[in-house]
Protein backbone atom coordinates (compact mmCIF):
# COMPACT_ATOMS: atom_id res chain seq x y z
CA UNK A 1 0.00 0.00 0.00
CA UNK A 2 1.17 3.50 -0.73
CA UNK A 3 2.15 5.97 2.02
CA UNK A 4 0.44 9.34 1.95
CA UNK A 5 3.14 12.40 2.50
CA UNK A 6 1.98 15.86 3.15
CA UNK A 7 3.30 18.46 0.49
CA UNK A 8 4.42 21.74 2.76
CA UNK A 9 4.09 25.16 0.10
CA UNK A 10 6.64 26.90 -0.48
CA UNK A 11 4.15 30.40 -0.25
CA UNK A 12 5.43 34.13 -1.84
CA UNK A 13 4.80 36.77 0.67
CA UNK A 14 4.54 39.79 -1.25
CA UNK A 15 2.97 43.21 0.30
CA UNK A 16 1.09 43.57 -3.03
CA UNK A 17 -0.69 41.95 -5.80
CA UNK A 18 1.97 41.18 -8.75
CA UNK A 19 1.55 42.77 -11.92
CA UNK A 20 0.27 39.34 -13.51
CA UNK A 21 0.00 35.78 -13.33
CA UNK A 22 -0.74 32.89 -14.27
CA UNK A 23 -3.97 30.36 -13.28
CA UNK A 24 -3.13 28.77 -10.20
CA UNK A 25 -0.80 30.73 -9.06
CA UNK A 26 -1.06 31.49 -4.99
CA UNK A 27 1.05 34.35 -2.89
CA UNK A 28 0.62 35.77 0.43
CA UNK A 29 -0.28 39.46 0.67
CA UNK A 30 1.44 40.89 3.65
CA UNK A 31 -0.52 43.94 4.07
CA UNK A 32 -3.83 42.00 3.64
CA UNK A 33 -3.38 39.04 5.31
CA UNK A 34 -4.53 37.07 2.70
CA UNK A 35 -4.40 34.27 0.78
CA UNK A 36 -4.73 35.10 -2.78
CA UNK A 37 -5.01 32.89 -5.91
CA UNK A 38 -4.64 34.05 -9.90
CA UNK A 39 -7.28 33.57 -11.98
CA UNK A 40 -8.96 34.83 -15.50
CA UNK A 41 -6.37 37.67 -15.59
CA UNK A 42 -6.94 38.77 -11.64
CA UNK A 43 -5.59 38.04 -7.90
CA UNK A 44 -8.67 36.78 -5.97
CA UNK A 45 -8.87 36.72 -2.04
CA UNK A 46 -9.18 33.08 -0.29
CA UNK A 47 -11.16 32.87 2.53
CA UNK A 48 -12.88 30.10 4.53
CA UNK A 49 -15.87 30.26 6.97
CA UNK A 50 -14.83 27.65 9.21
CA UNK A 51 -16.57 24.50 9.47
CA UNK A 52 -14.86 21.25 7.60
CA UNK A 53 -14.51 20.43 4.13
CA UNK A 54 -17.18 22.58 2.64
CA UNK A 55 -16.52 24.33 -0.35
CA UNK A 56 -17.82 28.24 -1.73
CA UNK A 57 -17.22 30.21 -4.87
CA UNK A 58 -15.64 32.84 -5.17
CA UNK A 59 -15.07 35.09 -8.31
CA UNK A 60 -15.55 32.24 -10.16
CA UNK A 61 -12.92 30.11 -8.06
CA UNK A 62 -13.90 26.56 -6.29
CA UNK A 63 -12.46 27.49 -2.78
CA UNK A 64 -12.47 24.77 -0.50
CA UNK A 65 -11.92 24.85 3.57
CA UNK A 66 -9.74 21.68 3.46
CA UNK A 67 -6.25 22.82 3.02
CA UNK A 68 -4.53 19.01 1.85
CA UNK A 69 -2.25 18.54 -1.19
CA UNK A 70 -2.21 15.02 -2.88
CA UNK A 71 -4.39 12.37 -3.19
């Protein structure tokens, strides 16, 4: 059986949104406190509610609360 190893993220903390990016991309915004991810051409804020597993939408971006890399 295969073992299961967490992923940590190597996270950019940058005090302001970059010029541009790319889909996917994530950085940490330093005078925000947020999370933010790129996507169709614009740096949106995560954010979770709480609670476990449940996911939102957010500018168009499936944001979920569970925070797990791999399968």
């Amino acid at each position: 059986m295969a073992k299961r190893f967490l992923t940590p993220l190597g996270i950019v903390v940058l005090p302001t949104d970059p010029a541009s990016g790319s889909n996917g991309q994530i950085y940490f915004n330093s005078s925000e406190n947020e999370l933010k991810v790129y996507y169709d051409g614009q740096w949106n804020s995560l954010s979770t509610g709480g609670g476990g597993g449940a996911s939102e939408t957010e500018s168009g971006v499936q944001l979920s609360t569970s925070w797990w890399l791999g399968a």
